[in-house]
N, C-alpha and C. Protein backbone atom coordinates (compact mmCIF):
# COMPACT_ATOMS: atom_id res chain seq x y z
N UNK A 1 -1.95 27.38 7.41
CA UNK A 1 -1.69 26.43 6.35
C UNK A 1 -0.18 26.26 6.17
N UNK A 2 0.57 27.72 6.18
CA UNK A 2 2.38 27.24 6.12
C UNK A 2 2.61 26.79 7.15
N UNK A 3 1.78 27.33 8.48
CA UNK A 3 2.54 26.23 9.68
C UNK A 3 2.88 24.80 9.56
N UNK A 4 0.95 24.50 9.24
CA UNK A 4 1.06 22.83 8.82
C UNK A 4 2.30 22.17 7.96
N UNK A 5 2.28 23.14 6.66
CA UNK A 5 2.98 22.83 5.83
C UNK A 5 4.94 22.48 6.22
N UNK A 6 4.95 23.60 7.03
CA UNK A 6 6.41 23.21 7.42
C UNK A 6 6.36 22.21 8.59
N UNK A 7 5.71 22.32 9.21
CA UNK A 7 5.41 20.99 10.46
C UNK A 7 5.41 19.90 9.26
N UNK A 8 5.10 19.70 8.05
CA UNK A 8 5.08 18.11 7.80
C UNK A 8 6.67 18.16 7.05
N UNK A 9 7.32 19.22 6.67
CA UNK A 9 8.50 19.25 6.12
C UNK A 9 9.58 18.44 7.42
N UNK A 10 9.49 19.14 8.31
CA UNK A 10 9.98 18.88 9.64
C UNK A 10 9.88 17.20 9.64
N UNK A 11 8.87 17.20 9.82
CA UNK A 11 8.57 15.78 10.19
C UNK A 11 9.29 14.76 9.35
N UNK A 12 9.01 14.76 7.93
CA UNK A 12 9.35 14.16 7.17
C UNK A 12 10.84 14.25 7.18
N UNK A 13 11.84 15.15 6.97
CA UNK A 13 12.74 15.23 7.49
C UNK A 13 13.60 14.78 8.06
N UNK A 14 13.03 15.00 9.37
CA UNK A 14 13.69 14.03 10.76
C UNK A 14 12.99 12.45 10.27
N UNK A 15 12.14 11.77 9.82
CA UNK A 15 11.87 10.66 9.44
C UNK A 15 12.84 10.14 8.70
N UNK A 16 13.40 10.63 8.00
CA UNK A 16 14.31 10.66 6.92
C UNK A 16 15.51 10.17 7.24
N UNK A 17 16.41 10.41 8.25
CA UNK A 17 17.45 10.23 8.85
C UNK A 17 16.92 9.31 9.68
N UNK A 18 16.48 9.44 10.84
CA UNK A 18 15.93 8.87 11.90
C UNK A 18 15.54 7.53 11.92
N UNK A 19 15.44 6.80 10.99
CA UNK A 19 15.16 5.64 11.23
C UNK A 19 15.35 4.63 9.52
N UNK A 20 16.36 4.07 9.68
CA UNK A 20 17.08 3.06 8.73
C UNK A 20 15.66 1.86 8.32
N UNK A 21 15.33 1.72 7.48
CA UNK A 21 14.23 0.73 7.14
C UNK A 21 14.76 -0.51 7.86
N UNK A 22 13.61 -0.59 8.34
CA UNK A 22 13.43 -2.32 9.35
C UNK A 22 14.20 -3.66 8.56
N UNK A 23 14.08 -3.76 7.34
CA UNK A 23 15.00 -4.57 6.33
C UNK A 23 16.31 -4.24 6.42
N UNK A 24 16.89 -3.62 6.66
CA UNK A 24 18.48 -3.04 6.65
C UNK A 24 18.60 -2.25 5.12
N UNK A 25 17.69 -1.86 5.06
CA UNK A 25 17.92 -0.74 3.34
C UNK A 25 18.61 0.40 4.38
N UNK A 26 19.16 0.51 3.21
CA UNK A 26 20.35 2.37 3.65
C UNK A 26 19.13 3.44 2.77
N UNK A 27 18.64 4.27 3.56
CA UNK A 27 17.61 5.33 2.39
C UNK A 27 18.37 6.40 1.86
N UNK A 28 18.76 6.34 0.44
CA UNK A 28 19.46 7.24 0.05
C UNK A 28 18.72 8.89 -0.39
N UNK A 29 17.02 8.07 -0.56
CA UNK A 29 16.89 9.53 -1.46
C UNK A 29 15.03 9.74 -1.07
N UNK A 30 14.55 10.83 -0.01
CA UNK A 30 13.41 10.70 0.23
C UNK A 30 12.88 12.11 -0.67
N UNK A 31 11.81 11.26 -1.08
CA UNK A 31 11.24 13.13 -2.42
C UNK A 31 9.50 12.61 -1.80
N UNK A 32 8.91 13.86 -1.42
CA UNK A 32 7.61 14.08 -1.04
C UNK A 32 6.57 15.34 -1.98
N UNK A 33 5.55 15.04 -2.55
CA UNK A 33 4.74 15.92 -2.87
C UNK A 33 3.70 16.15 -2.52
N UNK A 34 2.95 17.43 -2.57
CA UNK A 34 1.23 17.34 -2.07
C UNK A 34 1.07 18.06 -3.08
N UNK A 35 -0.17 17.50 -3.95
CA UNK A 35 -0.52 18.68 -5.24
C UNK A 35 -2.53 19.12 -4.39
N UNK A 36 -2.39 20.21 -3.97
CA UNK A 36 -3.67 20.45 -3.34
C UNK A 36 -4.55 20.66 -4.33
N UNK A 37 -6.00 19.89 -3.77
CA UNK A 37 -7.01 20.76 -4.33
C UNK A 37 -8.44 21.09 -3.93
N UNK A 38 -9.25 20.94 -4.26
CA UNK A 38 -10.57 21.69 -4.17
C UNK A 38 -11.37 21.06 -2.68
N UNK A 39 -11.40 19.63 -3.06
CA UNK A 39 -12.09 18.94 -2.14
C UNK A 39 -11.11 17.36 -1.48
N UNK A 40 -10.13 17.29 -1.89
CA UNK A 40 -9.06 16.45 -1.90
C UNK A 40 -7.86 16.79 -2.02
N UNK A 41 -6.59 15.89 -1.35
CA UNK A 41 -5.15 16.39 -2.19
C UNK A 41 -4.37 15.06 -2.74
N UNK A 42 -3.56 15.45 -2.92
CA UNK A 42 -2.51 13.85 -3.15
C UNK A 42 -1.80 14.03 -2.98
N UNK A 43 -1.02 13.03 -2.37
CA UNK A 43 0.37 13.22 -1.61
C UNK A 43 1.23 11.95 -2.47
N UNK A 44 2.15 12.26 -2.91
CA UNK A 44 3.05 11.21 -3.56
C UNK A 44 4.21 11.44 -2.89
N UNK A 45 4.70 10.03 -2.55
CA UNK A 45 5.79 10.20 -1.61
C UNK A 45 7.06 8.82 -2.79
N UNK A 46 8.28 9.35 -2.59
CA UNK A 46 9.32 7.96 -3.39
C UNK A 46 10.20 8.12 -2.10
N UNK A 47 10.82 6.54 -1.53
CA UNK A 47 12.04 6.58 -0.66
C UNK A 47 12.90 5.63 -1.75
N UNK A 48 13.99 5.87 -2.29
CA UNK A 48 15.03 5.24 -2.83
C UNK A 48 16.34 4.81 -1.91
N UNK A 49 16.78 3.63 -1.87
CA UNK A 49 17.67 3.08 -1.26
C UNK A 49 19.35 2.92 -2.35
N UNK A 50 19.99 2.78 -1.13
CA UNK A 50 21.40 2.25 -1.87
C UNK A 50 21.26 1.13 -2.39
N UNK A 51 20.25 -0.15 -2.26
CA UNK A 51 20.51 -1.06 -3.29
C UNK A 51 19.58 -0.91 -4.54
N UNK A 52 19.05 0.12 -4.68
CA UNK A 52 18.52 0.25 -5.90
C UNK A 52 16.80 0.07 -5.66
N UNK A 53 16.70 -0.32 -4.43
CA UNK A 53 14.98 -0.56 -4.34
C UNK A 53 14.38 0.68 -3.84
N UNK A 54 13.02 1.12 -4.87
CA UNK A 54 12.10 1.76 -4.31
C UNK A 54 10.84 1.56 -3.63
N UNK A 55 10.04 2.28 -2.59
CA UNK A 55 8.82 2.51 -2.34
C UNK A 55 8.48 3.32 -2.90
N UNK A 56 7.34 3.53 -3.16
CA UNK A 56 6.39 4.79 -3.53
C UNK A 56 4.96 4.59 -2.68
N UNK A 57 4.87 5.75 -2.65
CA UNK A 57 3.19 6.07 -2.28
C UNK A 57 2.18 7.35 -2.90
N UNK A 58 1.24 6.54 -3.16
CA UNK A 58 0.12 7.59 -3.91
C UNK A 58 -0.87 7.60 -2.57
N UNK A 59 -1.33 8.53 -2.02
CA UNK A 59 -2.60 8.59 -0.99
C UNK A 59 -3.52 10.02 -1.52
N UNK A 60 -4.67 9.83 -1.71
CA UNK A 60 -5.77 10.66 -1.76
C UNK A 60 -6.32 10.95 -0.39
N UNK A 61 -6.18 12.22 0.10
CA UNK A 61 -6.36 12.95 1.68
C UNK A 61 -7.58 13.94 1.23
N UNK A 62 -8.55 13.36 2.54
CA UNK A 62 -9.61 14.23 2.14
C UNK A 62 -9.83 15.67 3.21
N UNK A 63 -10.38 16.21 3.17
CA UNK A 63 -10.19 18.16 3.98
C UNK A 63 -9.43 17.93 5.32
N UNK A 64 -10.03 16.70 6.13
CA UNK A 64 -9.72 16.19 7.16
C UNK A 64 -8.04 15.92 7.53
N UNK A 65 -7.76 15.56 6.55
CA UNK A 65 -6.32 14.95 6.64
C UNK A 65 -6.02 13.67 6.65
N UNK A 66 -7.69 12.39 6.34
CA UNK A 66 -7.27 11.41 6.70
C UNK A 66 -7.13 10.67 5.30
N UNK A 67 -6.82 9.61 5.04
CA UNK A 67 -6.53 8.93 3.56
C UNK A 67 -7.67 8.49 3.14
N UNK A 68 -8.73 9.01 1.98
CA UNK A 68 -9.21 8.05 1.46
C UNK A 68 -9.32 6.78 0.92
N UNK A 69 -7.77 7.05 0.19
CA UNK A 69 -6.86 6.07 -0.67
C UNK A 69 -5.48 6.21 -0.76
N UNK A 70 -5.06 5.06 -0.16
CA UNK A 70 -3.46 5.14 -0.17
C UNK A 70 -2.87 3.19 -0.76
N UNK A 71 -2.12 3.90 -2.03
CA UNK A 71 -1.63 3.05 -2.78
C UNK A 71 -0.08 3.11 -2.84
N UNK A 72 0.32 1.67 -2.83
CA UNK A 72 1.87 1.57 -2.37
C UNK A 72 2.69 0.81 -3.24
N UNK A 73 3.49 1.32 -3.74
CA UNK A 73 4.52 0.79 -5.09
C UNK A 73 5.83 0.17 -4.73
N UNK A 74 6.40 -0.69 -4.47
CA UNK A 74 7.66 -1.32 -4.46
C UNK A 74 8.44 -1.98 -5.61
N UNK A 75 9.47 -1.69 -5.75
CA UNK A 75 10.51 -2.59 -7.30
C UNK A 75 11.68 -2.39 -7.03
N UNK A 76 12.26 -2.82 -8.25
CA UNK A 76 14.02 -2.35 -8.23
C UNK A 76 14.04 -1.42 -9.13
N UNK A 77 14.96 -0.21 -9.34
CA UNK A 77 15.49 0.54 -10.23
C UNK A 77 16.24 0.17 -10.92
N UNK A 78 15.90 0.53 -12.39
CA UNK A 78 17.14 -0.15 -13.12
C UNK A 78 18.37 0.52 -13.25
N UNK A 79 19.19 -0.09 -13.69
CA UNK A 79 20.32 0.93 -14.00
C UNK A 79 20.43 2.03 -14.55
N UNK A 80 19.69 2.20 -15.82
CA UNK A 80 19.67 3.31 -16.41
C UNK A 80 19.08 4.45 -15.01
N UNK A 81 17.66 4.03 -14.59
CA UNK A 81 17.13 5.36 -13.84
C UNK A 81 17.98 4.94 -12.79
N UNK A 82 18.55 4.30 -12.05
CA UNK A 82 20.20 4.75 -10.92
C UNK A 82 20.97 5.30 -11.47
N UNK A 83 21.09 5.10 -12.40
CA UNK A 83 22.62 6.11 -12.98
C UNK A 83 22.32 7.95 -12.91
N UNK A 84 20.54 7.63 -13.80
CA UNK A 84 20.32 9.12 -13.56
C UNK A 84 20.37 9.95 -12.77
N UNK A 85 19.53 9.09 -11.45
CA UNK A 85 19.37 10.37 -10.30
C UNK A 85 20.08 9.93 -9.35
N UNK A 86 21.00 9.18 -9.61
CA UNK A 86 22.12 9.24 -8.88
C UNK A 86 23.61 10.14 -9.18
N UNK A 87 23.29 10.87 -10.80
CA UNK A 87 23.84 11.82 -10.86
C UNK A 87 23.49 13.10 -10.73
N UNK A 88 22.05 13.12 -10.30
CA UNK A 88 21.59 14.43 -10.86
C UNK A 88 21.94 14.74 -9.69
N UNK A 89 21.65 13.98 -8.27
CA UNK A 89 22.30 14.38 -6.67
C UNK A 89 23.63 14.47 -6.38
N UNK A 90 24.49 13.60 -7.21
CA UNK A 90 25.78 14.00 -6.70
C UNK A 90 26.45 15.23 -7.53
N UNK A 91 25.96 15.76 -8.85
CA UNK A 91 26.16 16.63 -9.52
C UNK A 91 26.32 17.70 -8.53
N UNK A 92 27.96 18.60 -8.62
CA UNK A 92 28.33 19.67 -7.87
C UNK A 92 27.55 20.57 -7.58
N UNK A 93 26.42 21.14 -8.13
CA UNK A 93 25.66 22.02 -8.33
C UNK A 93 24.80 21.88 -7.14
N UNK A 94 23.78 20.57 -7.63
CA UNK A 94 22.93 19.92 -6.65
C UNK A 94 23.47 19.36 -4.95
N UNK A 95 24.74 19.34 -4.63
CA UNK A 95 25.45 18.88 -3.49
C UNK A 95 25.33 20.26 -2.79
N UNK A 96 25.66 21.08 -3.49
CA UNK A 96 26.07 22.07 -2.89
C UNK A 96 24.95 23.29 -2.82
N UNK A 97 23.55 22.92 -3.22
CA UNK A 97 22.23 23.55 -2.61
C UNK A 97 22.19 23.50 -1.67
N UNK A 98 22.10 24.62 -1.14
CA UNK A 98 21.72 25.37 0.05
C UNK A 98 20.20 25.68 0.02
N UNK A 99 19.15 25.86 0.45
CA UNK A 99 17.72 26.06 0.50
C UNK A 99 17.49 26.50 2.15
N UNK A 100 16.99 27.56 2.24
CA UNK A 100 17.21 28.21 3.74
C UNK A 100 15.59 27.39 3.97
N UNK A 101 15.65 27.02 5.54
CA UNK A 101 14.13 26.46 5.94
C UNK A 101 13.21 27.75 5.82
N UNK A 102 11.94 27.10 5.65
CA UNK A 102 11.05 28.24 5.57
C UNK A 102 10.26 28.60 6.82
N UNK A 103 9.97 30.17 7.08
CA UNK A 103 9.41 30.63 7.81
C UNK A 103 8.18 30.12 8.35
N UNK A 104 7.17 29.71 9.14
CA UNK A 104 5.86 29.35 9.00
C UNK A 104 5.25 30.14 9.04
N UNK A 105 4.00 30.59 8.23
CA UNK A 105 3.09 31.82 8.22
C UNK A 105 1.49 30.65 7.97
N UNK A 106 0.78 31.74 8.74
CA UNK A 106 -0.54 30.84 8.78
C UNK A 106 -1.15 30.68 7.25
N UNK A 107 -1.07 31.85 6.66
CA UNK A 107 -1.69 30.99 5.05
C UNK A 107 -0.36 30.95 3.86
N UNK A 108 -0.86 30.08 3.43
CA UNK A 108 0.03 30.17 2.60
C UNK A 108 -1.04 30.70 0.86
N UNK A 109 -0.16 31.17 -0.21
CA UNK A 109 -0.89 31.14 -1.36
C UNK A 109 -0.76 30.05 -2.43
N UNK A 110 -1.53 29.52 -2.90
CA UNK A 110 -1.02 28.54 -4.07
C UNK A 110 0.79 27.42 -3.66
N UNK A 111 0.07 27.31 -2.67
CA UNK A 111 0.74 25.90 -2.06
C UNK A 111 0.82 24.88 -2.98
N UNK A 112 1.93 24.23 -2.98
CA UNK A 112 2.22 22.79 -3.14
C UNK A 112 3.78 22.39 -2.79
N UNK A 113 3.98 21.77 -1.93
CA UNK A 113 4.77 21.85 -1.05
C UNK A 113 6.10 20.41 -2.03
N UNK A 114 7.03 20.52 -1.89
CA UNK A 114 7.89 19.63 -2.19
C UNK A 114 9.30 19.65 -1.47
N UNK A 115 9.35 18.23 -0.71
CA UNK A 115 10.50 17.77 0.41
C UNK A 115 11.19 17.28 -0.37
N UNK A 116 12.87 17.47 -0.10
CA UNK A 116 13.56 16.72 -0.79
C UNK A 116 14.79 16.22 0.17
N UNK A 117 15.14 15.09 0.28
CA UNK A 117 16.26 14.74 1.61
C UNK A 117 16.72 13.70 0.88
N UNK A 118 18.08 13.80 0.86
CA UNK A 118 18.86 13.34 0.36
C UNK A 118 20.16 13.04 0.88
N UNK A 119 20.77 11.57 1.40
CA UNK A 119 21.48 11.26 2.26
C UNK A 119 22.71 11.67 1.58
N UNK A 120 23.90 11.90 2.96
CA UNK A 120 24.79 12.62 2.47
C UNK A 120 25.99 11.90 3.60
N UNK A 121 27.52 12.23 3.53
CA UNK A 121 28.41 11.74 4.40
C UNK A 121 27.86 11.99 6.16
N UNK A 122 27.80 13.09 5.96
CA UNK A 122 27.76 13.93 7.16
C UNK A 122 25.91 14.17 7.63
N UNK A 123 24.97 13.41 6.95
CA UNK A 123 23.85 13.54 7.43
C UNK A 123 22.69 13.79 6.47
N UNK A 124 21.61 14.29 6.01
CA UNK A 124 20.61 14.45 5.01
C UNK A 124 21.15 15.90 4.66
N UNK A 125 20.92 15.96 3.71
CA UNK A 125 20.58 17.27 2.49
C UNK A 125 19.21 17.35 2.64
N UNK A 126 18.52 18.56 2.84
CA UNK A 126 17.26 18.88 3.19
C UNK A 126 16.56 19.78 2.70
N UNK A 127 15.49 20.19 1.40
CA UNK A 127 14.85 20.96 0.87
C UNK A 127 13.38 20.73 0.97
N UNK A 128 12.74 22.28 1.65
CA UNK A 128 11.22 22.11 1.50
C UNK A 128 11.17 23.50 0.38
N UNK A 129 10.02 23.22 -0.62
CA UNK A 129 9.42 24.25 -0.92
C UNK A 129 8.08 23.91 -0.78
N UNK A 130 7.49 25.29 0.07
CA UNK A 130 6.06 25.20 0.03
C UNK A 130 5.16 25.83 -1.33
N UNK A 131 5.75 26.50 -2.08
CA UNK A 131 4.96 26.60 -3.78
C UNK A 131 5.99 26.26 -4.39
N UNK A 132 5.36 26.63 -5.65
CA UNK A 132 5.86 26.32 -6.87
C UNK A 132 7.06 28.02 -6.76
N UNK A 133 6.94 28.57 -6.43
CA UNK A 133 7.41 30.36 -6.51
C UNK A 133 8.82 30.57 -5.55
N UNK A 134 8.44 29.48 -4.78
CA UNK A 134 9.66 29.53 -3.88
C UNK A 134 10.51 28.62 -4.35
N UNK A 135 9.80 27.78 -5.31
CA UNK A 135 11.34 26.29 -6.02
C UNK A 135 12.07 27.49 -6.97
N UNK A 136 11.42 28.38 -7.79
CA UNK A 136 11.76 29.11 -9.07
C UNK A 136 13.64 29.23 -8.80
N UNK A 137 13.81 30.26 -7.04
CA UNK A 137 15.71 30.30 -7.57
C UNK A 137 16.24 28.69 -7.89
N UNK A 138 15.88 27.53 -7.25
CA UNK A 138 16.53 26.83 -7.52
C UNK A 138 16.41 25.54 -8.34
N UNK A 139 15.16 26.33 -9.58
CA UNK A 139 14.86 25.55 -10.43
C UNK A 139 15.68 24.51 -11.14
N UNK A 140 16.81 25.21 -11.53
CA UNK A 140 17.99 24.82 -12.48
C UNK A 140 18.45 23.26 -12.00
N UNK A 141 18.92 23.63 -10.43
CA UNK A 141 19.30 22.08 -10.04
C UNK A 141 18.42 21.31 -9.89
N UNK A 142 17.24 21.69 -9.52
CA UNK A 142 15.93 20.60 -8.54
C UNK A 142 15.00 19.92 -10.13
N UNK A 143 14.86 20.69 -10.66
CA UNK A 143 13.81 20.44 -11.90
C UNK A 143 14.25 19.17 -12.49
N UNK A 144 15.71 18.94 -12.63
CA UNK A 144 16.04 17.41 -13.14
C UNK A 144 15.31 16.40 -12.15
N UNK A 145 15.65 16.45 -11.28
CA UNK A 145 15.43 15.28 -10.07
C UNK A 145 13.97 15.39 -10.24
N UNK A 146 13.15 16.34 -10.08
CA UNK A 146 11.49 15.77 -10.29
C UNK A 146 11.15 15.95 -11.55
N UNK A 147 11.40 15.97 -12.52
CA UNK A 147 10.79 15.78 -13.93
C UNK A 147 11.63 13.71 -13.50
N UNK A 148 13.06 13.81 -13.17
CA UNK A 148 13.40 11.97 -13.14
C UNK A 148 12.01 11.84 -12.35
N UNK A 149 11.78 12.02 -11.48
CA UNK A 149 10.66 11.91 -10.44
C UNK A 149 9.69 11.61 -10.88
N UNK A 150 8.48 12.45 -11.49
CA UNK A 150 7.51 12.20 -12.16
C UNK A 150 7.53 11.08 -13.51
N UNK A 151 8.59 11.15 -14.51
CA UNK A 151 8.52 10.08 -15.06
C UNK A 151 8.47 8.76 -14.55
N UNK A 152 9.37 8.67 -13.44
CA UNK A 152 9.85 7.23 -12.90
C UNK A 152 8.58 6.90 -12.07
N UNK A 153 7.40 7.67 -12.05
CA UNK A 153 6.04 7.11 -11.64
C UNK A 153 5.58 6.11 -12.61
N UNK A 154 5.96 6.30 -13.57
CA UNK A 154 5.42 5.07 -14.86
C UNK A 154 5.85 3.69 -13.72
N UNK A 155 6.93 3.58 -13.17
CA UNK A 155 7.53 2.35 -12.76
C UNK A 155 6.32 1.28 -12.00
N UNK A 156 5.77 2.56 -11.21
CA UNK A 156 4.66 2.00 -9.99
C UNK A 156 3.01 1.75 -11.35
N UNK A 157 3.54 0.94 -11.68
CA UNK A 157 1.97 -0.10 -12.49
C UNK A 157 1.74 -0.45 -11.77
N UNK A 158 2.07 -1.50 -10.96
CA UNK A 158 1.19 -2.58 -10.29
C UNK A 158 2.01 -2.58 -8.78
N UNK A 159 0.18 -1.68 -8.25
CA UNK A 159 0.68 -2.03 -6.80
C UNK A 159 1.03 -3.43 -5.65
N UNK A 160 1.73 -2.78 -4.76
CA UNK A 160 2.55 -3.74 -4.15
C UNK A 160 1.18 -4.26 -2.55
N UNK A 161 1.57 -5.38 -2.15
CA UNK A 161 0.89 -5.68 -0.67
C UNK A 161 2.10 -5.17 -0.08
N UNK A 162 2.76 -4.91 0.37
CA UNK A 162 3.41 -3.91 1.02
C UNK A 162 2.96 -2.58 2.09
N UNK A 163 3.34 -2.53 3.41
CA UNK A 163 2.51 -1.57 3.87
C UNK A 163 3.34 -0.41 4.23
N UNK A 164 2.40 0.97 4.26
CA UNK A 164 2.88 1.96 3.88
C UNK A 164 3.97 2.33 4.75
N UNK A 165 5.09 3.58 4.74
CA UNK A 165 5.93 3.74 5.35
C UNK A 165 6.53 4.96 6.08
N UNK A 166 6.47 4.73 7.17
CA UNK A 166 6.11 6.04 8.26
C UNK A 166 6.62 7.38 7.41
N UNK A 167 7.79 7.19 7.08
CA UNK A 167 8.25 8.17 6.32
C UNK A 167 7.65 8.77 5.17
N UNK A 168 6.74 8.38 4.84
CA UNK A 168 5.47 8.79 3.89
C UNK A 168 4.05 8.91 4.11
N UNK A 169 4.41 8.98 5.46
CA UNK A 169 3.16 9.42 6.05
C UNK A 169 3.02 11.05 6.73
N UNK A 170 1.84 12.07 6.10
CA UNK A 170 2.07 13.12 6.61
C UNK A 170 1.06 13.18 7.90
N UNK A 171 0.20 12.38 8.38
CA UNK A 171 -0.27 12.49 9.82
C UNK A 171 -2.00 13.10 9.45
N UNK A 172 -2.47 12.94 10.29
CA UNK A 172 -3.98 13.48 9.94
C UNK A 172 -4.26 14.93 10.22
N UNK A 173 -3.14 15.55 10.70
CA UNK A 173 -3.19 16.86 10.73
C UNK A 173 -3.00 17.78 9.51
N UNK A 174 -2.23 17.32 8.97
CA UNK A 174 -1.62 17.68 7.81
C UNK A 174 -2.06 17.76 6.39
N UNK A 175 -3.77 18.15 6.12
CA UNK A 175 -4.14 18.32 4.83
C UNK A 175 -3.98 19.35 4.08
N UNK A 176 -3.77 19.67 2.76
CA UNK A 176 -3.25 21.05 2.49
C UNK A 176 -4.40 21.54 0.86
N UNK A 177 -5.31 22.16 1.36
CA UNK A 177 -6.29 22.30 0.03
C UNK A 177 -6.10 23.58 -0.19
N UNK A 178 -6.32 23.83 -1.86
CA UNK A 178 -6.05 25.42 -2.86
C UNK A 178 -7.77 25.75 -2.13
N UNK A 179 -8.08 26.86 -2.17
CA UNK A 179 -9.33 27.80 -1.87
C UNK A 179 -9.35 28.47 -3.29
């Protein structure tokens, strides 16, 4: 299960850098979640750009790994939420997180994995945690950016025809359920 889990960190990752949106968006800010559970998971994925436009994705993954339901959010950010988490990343604190990659071990306990890549001069800023236990040392800086995170889901009301985006895609291998 941590193998998987860091195989989709990886992935996502290198997605992250690797390929400039087909529109000419610059991706400033990729944040990925999987909240596992019983018989399903959800994967919420946000890519934020330098001009202020987001994607989002909500997908419901069933044991398999494949999407039951995958729903896709596009808008602009307003100023207020650019100003925010565009400080909460450049804030000294947050620049200068360090997060060592994680080991892969076949199970993991009370998983829920959270990617965070965040473009930088010199290349992405790169954080996986696979629980909640392993974010704890670096609660202090990260907890702003996904509490902005989770609120700024209010944004995605009304989904977009828009289709989904590789970079928010974790692959059909990649399902991650609590036991």
């Amino acid at each position: 299960m941590r193998f998987l889990t860091a195989l989709l960190g990886i992935a996502l990752m290198a997605g992250a850098g690797s390929d400039q949106a087909a529109n000419g968006r610059t991706l400033r800010l990729l944040l990925s979640e999987v909240q596992p559970g019983m018989s399903s998971s959800e994967h919420y994925c946000m890519l934020v750009f330098d001009d202020h436009h987001f994607h989002a994705e909500k997908a419901v993954r069933t044991r398999v790994g494949t999407d039951k339901e995958r729903k896709v959010y596009e808008g602009q950010l307003s100023d207020a939420d650019w100003n925010t988490v565009t400080t909460i990343i450049e804030a000294k604190t947050f620049r200068e997180l360090r997060v060592p990659s994680s080991t892969p071990s076949l199970v993991v306990r009370d998983s829920h994995p959270y990617t965070i890549s965040v473009a930088r001069a010199n290349g992405f800023q790169n954080m996986e945690f696979l629980t909640k236990e392993s974010l704890k040392p670096y609660e202090s800086e990260v907890k702003p950016l996904l509490q902005w995170w989770k609120s700024s889901r209010k944004l995605t009301t009304s989904q977009s025809n828009a289709d989904a985006d590789s970079r928010c895609s974790l692959g059909d291998s990649n399902a991650i359920f609590s036991n």
